[in-house]
Protein backbone atom coordinates (compact mmCIF):
# COMPACT_ATOMS: atom_id res chain seq x y z
CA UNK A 1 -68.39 -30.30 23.39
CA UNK A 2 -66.60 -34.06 22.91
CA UNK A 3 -67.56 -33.95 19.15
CA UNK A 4 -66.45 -30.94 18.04
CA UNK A 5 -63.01 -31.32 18.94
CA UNK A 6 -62.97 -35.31 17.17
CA UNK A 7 -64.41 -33.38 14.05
CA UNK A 8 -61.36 -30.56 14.01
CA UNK A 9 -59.15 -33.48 14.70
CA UNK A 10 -60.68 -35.54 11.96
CA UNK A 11 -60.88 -32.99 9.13
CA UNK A 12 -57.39 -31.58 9.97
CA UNK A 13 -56.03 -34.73 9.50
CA UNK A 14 -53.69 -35.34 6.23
CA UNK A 15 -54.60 -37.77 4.03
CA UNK A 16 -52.14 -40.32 3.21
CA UNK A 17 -51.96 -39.27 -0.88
CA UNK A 18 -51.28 -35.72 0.67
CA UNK A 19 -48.15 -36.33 2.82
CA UNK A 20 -47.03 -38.70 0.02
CA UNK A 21 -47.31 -36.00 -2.46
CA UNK A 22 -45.53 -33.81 0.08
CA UNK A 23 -42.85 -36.28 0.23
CA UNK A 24 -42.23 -36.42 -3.24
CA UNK A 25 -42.34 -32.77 -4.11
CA UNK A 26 -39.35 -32.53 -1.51
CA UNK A 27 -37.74 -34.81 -2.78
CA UNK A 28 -38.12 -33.74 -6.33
CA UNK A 29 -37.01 -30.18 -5.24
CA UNK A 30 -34.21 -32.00 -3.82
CA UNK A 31 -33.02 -33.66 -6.73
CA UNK A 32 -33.43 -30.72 -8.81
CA UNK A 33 -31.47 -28.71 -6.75
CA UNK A 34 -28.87 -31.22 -6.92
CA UNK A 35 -29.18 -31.27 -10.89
CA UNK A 36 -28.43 -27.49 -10.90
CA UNK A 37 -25.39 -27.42 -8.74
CA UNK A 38 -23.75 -30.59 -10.69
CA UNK A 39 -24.92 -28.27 -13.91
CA UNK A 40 -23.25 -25.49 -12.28
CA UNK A 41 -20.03 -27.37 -11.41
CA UNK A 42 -20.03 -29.19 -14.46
CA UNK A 43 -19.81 -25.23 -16.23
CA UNK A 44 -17.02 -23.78 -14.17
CA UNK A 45 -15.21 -27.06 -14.60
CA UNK A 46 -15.91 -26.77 -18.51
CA UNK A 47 -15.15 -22.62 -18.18
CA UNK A 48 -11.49 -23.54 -16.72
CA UNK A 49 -10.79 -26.81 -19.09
CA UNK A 50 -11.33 -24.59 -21.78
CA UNK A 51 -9.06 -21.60 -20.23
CA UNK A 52 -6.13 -23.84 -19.70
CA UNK A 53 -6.70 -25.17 -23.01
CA UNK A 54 -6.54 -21.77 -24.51
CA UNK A 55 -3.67 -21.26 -22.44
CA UNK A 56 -1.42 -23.76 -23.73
CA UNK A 57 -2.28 -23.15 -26.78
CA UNK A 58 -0.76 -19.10 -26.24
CA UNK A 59 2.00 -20.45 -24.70
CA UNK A 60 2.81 -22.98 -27.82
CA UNK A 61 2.35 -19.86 -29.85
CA UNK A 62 4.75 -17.66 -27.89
CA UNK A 63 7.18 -20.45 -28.09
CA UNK A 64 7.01 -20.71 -31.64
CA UNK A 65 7.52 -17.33 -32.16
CA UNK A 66 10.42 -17.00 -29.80
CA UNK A 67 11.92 -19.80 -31.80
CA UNK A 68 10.86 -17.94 -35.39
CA UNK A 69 13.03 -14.85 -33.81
CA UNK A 70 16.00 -16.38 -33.42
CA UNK A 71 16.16 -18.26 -36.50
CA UNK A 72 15.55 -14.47 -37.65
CA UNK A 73 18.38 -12.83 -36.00
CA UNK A 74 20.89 -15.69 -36.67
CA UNK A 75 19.86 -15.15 -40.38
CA UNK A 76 20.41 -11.49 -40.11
CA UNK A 77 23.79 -12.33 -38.30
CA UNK A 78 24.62 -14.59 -41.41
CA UNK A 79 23.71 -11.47 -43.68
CA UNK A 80 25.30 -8.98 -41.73
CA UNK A 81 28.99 -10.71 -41.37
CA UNK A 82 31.67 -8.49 -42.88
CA UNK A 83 32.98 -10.97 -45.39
CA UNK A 84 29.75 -11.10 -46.67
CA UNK A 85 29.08 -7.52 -46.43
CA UNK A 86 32.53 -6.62 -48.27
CA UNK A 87 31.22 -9.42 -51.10
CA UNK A 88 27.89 -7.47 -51.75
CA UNK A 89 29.57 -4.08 -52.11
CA UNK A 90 31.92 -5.36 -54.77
CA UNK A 91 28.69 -7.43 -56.37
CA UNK A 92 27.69 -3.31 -56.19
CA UNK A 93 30.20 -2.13 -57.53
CA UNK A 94 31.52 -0.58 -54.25
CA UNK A 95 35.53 -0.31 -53.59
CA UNK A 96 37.48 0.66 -50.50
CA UNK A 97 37.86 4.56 -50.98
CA UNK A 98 41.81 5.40 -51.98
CA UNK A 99 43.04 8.59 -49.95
CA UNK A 100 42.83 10.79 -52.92
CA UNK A 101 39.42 9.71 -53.34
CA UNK A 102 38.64 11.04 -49.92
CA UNK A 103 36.49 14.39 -50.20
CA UNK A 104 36.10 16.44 -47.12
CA UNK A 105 33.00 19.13 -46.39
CA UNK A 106 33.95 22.20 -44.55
CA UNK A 107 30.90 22.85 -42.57
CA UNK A 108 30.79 26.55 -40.57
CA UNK A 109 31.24 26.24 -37.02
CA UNK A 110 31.54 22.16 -36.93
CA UNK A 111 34.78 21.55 -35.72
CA UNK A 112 36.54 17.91 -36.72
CA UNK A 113 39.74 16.58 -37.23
CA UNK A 114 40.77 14.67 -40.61
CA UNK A 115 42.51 12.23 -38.12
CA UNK A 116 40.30 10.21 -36.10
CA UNK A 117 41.55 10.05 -32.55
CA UNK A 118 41.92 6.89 -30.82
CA UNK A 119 38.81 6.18 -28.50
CA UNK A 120 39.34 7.00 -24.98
CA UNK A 121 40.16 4.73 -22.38
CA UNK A 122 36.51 4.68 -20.96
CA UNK A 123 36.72 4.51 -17.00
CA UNK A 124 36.15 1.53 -15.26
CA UNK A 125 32.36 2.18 -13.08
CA UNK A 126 33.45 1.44 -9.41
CA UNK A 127 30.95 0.38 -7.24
CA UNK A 128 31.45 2.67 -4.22
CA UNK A 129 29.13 3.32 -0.95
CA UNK A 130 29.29 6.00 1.19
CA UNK A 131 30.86 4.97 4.78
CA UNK A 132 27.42 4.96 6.53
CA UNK A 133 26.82 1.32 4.85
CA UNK A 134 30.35 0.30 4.94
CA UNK A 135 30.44 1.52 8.42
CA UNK A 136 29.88 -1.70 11.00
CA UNK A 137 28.05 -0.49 14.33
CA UNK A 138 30.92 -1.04 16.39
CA UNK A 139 32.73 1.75 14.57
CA UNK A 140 30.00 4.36 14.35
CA UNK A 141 29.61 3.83 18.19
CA UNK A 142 33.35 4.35 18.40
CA UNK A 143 33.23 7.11 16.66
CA UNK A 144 30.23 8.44 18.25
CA UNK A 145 31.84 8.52 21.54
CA UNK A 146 35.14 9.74 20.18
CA UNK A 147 33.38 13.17 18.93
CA UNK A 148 31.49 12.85 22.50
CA UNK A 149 35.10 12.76 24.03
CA UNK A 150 36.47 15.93 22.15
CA UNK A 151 38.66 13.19 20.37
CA UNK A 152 39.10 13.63 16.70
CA UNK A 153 37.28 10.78 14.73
């Protein structure tokens, strides 16, 4: 019985090249794994460089564009001014209309006036909140136990 157990010992036993090779398989499985999260991090890092890149480039764009618009619309307020406006229509061959000039269309059942009426005085939009949010607390309790009371309000 003493020899058996020596032999299972004995062939059970890892040979030194073994548990070497062992040793370097974990740590080449370390180092790979290593390699593919920096490869990983090195994309998303790349990914989001890129993004931001992309990003200021839109936002250079939008800029420009905003700036191209106004240069727009202060050239269209340049064209549009009424001295130059009235200089075009003469270059046109266009004249203030005399009174006699003046033809008039009688259109059934549109009613107008040949005088133009001054424009109305346009009221003035007051802001105005009912009196349950102008009301402070003290007065609707007040009031409250006024109507409580039989008092008037």
């Amino acid at each position: 019985m003493s020899v058996y157990p020596l032999q299972w010992l004995h062939a059970y036993r890892e040979a030194p090249w073994r548990i070497r090779r062992q040793w370097l398989a974990a740590l080449f499985l370390g180092l790979l794994t290593l390699l593919l999260l920096g490869w990983f991090s090195l994309q998303a890092s790349l990914r989001a460089a890129l993004l931001g890149r992309e990003i200021q480039s839109l936002r250079a764009e939008a800029s420009r564009l905003e700036r191209l618009n106004a240069d727009l619309q202060v050239t269209l307020a340049a064209q549009t001014r009424l001295e130059v406006m009235q200089a075009r229509a003469l270059a046109l061959g266009f004249h203030p209309a005399d009174p006699q000039e003046r033809q008039y269309l009688r259109i059934p059942g549109y009613l107008f006036s040949v005088t133009p009426s001054p424009p109305a005085n346009k009221p003035q939009l007051v802001a105005s909140l009912p009196p349950e949010y102008t009301q402070s607390l003290w007065d609707w309790m007040q009031e409250r136990f006024l109507s409580l009371m039989g008092g008037a309000p």
